[in-house]
Protein backbone atom coordinates (compact mmCIF):
# COMPACT_ATOMS: atom_id res chain seq x y z
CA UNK A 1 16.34 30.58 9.58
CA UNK A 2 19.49 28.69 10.01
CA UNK A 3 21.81 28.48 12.64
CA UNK A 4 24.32 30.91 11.05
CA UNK A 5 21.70 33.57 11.04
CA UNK A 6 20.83 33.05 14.83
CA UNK A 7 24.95 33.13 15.42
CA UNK A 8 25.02 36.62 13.54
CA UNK A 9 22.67 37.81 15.51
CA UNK A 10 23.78 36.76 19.11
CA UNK A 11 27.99 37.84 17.96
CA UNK A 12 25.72 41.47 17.34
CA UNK A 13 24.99 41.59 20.81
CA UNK A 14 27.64 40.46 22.06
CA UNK A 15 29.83 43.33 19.92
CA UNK A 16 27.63 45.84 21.62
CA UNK A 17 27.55 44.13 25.46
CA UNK A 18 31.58 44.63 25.12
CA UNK A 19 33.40 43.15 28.08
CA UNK A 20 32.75 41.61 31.57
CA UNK A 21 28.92 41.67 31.03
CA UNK A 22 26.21 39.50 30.58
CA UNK A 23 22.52 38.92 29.55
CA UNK A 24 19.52 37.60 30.52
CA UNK A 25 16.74 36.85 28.69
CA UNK A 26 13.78 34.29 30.21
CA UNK A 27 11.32 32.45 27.45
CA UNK A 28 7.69 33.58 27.58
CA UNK A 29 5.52 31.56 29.99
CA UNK A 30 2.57 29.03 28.66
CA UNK A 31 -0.61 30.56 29.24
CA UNK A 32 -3.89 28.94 29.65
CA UNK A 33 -6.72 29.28 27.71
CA UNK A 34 -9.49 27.11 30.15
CA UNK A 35 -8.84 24.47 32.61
CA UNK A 36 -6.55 22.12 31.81
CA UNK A 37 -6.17 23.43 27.96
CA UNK A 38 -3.09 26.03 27.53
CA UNK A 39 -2.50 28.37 24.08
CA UNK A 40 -0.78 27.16 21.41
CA UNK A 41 2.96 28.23 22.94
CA UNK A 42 4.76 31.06 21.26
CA UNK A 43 8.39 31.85 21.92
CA UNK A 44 9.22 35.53 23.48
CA UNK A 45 10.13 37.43 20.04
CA UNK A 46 13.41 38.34 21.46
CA UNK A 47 14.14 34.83 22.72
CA UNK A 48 13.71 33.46 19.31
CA UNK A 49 15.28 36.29 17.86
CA UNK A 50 18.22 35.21 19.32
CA UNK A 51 18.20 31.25 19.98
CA UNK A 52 15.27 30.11 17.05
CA UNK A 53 14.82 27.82 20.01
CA UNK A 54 10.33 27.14 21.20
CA UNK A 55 10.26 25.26 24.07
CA UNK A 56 8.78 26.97 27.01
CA UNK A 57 10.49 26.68 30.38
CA UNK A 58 13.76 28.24 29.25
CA UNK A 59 16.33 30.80 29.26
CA UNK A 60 19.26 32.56 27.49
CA UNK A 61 21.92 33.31 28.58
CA UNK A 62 25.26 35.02 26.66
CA UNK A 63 28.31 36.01 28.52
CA UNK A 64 30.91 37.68 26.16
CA UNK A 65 34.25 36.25 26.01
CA UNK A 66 33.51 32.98 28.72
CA UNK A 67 36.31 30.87 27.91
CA UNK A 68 33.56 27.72 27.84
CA UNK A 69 31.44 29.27 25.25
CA UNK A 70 29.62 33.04 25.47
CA UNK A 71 25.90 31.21 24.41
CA UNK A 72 24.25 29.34 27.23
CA UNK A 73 21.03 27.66 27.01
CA UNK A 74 18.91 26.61 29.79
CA UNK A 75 15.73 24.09 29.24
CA UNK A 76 14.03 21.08 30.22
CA UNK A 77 15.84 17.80 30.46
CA UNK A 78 14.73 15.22 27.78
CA UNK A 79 11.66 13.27 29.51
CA UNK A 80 10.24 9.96 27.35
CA UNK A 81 7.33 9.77 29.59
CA UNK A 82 5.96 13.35 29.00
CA UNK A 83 7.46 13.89 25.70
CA UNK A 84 4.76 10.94 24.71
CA UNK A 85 2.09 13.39 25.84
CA UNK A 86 3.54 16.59 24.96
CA UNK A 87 6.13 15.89 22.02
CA UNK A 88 9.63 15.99 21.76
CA UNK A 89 11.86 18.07 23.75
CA UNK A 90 15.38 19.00 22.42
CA UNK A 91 17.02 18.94 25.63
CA UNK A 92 20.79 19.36 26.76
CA UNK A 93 22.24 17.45 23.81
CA UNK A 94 19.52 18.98 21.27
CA UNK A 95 20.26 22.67 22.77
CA UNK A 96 23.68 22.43 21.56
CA UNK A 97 23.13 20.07 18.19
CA UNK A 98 20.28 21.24 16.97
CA UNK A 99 20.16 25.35 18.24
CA UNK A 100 24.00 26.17 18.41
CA UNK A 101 24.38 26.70 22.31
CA UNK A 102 27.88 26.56 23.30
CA UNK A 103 26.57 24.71 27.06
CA UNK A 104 23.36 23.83 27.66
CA UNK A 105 21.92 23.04 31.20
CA UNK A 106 18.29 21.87 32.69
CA UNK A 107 16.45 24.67 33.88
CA UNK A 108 15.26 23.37 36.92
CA UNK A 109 19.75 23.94 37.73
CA UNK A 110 19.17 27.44 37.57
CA UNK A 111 19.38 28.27 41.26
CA UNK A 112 22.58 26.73 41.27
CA UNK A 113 24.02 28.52 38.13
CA UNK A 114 22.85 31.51 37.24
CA UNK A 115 24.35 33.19 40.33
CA UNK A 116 27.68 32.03 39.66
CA UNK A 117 27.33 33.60 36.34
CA UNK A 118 26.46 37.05 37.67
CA UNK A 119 28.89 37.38 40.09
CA UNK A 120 32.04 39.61 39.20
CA UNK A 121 29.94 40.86 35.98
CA UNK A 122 30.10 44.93 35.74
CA UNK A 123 26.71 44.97 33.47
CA UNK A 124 23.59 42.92 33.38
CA UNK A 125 21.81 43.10 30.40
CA UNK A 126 18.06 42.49 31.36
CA UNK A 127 14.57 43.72 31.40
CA UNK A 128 12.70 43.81 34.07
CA UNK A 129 8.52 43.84 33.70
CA UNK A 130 8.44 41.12 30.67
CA UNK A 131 8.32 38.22 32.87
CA UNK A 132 7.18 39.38 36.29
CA UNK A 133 7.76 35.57 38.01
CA UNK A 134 11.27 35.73 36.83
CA UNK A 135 11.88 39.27 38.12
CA UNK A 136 11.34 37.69 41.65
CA UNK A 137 14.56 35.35 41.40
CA UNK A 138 16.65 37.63 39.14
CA UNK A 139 16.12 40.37 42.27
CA UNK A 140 16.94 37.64 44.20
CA UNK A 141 20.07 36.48 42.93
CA UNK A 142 21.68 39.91 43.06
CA UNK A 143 20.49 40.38 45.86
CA UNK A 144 22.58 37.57 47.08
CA UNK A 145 25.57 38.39 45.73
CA UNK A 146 25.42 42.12 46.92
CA UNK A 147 24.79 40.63 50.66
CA UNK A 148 28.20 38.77 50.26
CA UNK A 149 30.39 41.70 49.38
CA UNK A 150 32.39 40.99 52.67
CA UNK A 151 33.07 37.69 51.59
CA UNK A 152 35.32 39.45 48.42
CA UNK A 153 32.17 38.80 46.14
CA UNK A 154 31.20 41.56 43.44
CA UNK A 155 28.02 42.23 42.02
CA UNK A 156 26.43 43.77 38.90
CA UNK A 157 26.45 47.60 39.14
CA UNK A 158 24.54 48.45 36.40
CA UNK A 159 21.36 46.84 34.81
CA UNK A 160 20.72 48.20 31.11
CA UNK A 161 17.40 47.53 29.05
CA UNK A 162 18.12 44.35 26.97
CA UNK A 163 14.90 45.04 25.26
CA UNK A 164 15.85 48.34 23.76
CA UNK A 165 19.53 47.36 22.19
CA UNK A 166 17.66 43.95 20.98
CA UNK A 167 14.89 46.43 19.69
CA UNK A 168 17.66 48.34 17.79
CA UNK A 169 18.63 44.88 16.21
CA UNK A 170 15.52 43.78 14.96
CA UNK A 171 14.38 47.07 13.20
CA UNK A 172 16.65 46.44 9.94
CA UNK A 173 15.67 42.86 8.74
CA UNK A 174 18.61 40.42 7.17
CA UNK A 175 17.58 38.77 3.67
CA UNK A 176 16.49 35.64 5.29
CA UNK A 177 14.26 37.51 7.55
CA UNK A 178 12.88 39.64 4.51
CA UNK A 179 12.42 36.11 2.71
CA UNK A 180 10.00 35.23 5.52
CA UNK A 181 8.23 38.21 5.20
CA UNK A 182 7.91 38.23 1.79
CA UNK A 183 6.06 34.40 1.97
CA UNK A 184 4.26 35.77 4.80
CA UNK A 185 2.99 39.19 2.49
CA UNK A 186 2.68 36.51 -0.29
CA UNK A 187 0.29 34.38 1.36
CA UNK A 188 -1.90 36.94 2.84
CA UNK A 189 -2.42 38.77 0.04
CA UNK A 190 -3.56 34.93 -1.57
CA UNK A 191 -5.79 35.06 1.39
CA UNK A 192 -6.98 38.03 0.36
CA UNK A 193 -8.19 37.45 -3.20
CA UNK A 194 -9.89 33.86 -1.87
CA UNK A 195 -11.60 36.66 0.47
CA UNK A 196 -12.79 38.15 -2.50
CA UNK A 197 -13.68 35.40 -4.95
CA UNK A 198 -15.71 33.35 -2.09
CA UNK A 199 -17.79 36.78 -0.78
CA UNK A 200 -21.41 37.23 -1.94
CA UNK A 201 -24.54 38.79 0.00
CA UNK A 202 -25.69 36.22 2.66
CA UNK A 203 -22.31 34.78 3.69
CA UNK A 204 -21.17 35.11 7.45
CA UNK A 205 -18.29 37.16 8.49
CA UNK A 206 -16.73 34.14 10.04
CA UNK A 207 -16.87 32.27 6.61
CA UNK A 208 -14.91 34.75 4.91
CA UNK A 209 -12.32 34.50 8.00
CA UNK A 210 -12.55 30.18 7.82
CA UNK A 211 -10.99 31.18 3.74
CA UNK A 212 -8.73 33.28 5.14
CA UNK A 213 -7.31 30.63 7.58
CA UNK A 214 -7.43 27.85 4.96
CA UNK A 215 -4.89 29.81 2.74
CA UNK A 216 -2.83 30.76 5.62
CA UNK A 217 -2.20 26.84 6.90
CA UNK A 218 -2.47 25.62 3.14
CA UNK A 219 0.87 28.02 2.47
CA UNK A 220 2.75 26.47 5.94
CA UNK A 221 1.69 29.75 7.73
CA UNK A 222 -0.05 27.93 10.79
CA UNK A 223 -0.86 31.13 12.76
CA UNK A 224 -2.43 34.60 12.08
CA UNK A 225 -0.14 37.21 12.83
CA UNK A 226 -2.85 38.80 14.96
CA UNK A 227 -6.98 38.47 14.73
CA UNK A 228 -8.45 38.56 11.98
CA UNK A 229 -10.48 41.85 11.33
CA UNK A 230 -14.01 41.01 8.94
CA UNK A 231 -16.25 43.54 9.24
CA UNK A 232 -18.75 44.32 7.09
CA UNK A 233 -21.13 47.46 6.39
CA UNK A 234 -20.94 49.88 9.98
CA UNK A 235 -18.62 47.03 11.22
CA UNK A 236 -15.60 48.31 8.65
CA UNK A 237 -15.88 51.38 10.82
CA UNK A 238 -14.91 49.66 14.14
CA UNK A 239 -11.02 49.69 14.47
CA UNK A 240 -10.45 46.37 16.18
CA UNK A 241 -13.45 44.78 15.17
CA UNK A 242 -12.62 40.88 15.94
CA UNK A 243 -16.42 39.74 16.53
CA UNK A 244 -16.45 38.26 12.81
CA UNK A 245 -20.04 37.31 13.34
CA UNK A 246 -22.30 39.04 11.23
CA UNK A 247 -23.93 38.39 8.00
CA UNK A 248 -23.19 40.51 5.04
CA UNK A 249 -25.44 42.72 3.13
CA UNK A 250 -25.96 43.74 -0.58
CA UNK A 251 -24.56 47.00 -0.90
CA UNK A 252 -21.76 46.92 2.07
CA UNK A 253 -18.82 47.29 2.18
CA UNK A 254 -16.24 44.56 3.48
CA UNK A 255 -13.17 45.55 5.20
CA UNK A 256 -10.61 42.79 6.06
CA UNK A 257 -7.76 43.01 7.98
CA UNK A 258 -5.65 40.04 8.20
CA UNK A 259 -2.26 39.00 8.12
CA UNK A 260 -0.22 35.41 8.41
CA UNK A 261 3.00 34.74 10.30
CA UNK A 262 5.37 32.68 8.69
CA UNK A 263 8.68 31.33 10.45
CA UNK A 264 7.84 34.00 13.19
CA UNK A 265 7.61 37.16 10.48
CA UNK A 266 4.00 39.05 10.69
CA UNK A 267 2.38 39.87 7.00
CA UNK A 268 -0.49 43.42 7.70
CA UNK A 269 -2.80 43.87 5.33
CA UNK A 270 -6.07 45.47 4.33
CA UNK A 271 -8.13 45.05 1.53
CA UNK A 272 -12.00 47.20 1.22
CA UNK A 273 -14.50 45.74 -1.00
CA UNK A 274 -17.80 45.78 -2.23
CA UNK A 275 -20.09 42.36 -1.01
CA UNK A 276 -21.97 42.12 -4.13
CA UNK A 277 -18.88 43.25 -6.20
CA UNK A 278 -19.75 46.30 -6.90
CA UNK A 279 -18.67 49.73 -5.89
CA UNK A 280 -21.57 52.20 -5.16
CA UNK A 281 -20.83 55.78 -6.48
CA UNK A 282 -20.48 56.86 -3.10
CA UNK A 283 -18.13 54.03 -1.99
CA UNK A 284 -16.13 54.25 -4.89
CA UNK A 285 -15.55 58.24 -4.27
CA UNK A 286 -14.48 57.51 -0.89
CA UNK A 287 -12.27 54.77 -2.03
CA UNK A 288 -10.38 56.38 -4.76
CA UNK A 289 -9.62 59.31 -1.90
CA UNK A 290 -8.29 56.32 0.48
CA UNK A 291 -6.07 54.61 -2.47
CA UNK A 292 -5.00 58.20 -3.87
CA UNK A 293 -3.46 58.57 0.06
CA UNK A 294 -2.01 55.25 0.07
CA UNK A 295 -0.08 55.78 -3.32
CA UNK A 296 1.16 58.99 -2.29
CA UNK A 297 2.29 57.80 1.30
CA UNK A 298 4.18 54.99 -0.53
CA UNK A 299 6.12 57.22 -2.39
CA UNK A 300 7.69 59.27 0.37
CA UNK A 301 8.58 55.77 2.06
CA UNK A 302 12.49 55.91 1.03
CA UNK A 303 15.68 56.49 2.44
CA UNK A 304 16.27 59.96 3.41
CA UNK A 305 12.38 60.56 4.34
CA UNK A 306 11.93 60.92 7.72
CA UNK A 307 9.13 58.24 9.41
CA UNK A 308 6.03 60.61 9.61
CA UNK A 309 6.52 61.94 6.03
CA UNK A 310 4.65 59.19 4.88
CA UNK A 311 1.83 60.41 6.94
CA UNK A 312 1.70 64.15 6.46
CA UNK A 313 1.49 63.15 2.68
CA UNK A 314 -1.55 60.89 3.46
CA UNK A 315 -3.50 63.63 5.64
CA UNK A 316 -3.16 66.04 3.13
CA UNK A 317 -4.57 63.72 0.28
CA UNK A 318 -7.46 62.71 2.34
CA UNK A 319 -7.90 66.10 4.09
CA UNK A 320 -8.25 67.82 -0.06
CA UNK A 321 -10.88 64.55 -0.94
CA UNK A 322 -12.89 65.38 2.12
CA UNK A 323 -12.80 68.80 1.25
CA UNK A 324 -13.62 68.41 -2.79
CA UNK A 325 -17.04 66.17 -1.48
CA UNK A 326 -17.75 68.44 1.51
CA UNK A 327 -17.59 66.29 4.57
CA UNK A 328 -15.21 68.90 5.53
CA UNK A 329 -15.39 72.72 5.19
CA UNK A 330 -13.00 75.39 5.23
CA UNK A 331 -9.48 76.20 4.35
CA UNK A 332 -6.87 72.93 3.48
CA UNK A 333 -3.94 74.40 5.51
CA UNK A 334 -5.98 75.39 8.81
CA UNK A 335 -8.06 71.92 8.67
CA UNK A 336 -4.84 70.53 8.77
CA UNK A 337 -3.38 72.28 11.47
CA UNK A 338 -6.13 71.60 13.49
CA UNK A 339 -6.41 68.15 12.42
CA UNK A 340 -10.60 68.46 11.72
CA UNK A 341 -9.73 65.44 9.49
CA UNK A 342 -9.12 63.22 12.66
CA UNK A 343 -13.64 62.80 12.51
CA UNK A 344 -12.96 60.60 9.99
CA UNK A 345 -9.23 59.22 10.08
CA UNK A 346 -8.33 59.24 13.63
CA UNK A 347 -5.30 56.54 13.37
CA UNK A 348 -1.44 57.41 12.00
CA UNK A 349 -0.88 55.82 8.47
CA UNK A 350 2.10 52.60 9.13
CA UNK A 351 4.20 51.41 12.17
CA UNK A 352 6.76 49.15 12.17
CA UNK A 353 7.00 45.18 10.96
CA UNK A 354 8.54 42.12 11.75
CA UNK A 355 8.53 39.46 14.52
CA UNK A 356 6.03 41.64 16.09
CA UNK A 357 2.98 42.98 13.79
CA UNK A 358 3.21 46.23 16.16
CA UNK A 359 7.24 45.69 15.43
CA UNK A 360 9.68 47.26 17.74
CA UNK A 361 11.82 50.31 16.93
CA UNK A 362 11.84 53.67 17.76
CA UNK A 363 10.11 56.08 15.87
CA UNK A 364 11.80 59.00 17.10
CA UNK A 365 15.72 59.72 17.68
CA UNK A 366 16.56 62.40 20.08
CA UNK A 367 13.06 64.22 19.73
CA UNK A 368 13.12 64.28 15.95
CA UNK A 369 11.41 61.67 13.84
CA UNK A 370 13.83 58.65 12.61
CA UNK A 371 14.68 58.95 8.99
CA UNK A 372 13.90 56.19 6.76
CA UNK A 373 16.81 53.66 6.18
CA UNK A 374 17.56 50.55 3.82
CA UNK A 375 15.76 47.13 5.95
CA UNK A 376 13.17 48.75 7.09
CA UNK A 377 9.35 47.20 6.93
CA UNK A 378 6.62 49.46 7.45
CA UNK A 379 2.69 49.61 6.78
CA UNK A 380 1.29 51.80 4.77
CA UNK A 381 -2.66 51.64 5.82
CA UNK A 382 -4.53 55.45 5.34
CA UNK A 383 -8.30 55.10 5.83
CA UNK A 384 -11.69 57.02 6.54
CA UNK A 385 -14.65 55.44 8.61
CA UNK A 386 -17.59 57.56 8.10
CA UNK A 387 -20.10 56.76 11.09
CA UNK A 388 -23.48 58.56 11.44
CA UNK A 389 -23.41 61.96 12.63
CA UNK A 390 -26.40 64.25 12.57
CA UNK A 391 -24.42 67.31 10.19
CA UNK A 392 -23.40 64.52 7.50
CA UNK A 393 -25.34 63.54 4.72
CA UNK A 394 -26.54 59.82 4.78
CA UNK A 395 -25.52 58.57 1.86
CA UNK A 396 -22.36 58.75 3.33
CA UNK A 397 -23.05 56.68 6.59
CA UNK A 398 -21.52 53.56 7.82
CA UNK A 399 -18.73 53.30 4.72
CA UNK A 400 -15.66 52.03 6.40
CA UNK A 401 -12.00 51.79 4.21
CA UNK A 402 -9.00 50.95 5.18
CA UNK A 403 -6.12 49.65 2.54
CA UNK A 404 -2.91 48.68 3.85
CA UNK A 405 0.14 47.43 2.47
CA UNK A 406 3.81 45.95 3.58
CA UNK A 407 6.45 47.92 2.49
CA UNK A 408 10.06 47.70 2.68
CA UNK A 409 12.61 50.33 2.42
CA UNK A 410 15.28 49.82 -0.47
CA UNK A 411 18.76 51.49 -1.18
CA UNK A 412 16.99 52.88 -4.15
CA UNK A 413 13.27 53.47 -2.89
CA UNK A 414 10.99 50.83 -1.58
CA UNK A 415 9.77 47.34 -2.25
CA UNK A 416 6.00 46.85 -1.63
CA UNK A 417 5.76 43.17 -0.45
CA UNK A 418 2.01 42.64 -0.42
CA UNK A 419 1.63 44.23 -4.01
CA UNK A 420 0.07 41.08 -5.23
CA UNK A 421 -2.99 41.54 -3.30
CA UNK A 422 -5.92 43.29 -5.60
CA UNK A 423 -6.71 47.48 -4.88
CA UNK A 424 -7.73 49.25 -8.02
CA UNK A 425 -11.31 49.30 -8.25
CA UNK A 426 -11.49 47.67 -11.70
CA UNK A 427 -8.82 45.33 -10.34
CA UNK A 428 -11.74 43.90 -7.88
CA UNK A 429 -14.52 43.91 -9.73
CA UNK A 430 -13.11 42.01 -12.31
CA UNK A 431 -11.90 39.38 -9.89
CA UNK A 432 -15.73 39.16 -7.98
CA UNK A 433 -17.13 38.91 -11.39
CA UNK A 434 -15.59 35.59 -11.90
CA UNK A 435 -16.94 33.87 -8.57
């Protein structure tokens, strides 16, 4: 992203802020793993969102129509001694070169300024709860200026939720952000058919996931938008199965779930196949009901459909395969209804993407369900996960499937970013037959 795009984005805000306001919006924190070793740092979604600037220790600030400049900056002052042990820092200069900021000032000043900022502002745009630590001194600060009323000082009235106009933002993606995603989508699904072509009986679950990783760093996507799921056999039928450390049979099934994150922009998907190559009857039955669902859920994602139509269309297509093989009984309308299907498929089919792999964005609008609109990402990611119990037939145990896509909503329809990742059966087996 460039720094026109960040500009757009805070001028946005600012258009909605209006007047004799302000916001406030803190960096994440680093966070250590063990000891004296931290996690790789990650810039606060929103923070990026609006600055592109990843340096912990910092916080932005945007005050509409400030004669000085409305974007603000704080961070840490350039430092040659620690910057040879930590890397460069963009400091003061840097803030305002490099990341657009109007004034930039060290954040260890912001005792000194913030308040000064605050006072004789009607509206404070802030959220409290995201960065507990900083709550303290924000409370603070107001506090302060509320205590010196007498003195002919005036204080914030009203505190809105930054988090939910930002959230508003960040739900309909820009081309440069759906660039990102597309790499991101792009790469994954790569990742996805070297998941494929390296798999054979006997590997390790963590193998598989070291491929994975490789094509994700080898395409400049350094990070995994989230753990990678590799589950094989009864494994496929754990949700959030992050263990990766099992060995993987002839005749199982592997489900992966894995997506990179490129430029800050998350990539979801999930691909089911066989680990000697080779659907079993059974698996393949159960797979063709999953994929049927996923087509069918794809084509009610478009603009005009409201959010859950996507998943009504891919209960009802699993509900009638469950039905047609018998792991289900009874009448298609009143299994429905009282969602008997839920045994086997007990998660909803997509939420949002973006920044965020769980993306923000509300899926509802005044009770009713938020209709589909042009921008948009979504999943698309039906699946059954048929465990062991006593009234089910065991060739059906333990088969796991899950297939998930990226899909983004079009003026015209939608625009499945991860279609370059393998689903059809004969699709699959054609590509394991040639490792």
């Amino acid at each position: 992203m460039n720094k026109q795009e960040f500009a757009k984005r805070r001028q946005r805000l600012i258009d909605i802020m209006g007047e004799n306001s302000i916001a406030v919006l803190p960096n994440a924190k680093v966070s250590p793993r063990n000891r004296d070793v931290d996690y790789i740092f990650r810039s606060d979604s929103n923070f990026h969102y609006l600055s592109g600037f990843d340096e912990p220790e910092s916080l932005l600030v945007i005050v509409p129509g400030r004669p000085h400049g409305e974007y603000l900056l704080f961070c840490r002052e350039r430092d040659l001694d620690k910057e040879i042990w930590n890397g460069y820092r963009a400091g003061q200069e840097g803030a305002i070169e490099k990341y657009g900021a109007d004034d930039s000032y060290p954040f260890s000043d912001l005792n000194d300024i913030l308040p000064g900022l605050l006072e004789g502002k009607e509206k404070v745009f802030y959220t409290m709860g995201n960065v507990p630590s900083f709550d303290h001194r924000m409370v603070g600060w107001l506090n302060h200026l509320r205590n010196a009323s007498r003195q002919g000082i005036s204080s914030p009235n009203e505190m809105v939720e930054l988090d939910h106009v930002l959230n508003e933002l960040r739900l309909f993606k820009s081309s440069s952000e759906i660039k990102a995603m597309r790499h991101a989508a792009e790469t994954s699904a790569q990742a996805h058919i070297r998941a494929m072509k390296f798999t054979k009986p006997g590997k390790w679950e963590y193998q598989v996931e070291a491929e994975i990783i490789h094509e994700f760093m080898k395409n400049d996507c350094r990070s995994p938008a989230y753990p990678s799921i590799v589950g094989g056999g009864e494994n496929g039928c754990i949700l959030h199965y992050i263990e990766n450390n099992h060995r993987l049979k002839n005749n199982d099934l592997l489900l992966i779930d894995a997506g990179a994150e490129h430029d800050y922009y998350a990539a979801d998907i999930t691909r089911t196949f066989p680990v000697n190559g080779k659907f079993t009857t059974c698996q393949k039955t159960l797979y063709n009901i999953v994929l049927d669902a996923q087509k069918t859920a794809i084509a009610e994602v478009k603009p005009g459909n409201h959010w859950n139509q996507p998943h009504e269309a891919a209960v009802r297509v699993l509900t009638e395969g469950l039905l047609k093989i018998g792991l289900l009984k009874g009448k298609l309308e009143t299994l429905i209804k009282n969602e008997k299907y839920r045994d086997f498929y007990m998660h909803r089919t997509g939420h949002w993407l973006g920044m965020d792999v769980h993306d923000v964005g509300d899926y509802k609008v005044g009770g009713e369900w938020r209709l589909l609109e042009p921008g948009m990402v979504l999943t698309v990611e039906p699946g059954l996960y048929i465990r062991d119990p006593k009234n089910i037939p065991k060739k059906w145990h333990f088969i796991g499937i899950r297939i998930e896509d990226d899909v983004l909503v079009t003026k015209t329809g939608n625009d499945v970013l991860s279609k370059s990742a393998p689903k059809e059966v004969e699709e699959i087996e054609a590509l394991m037959a040639t490792q």
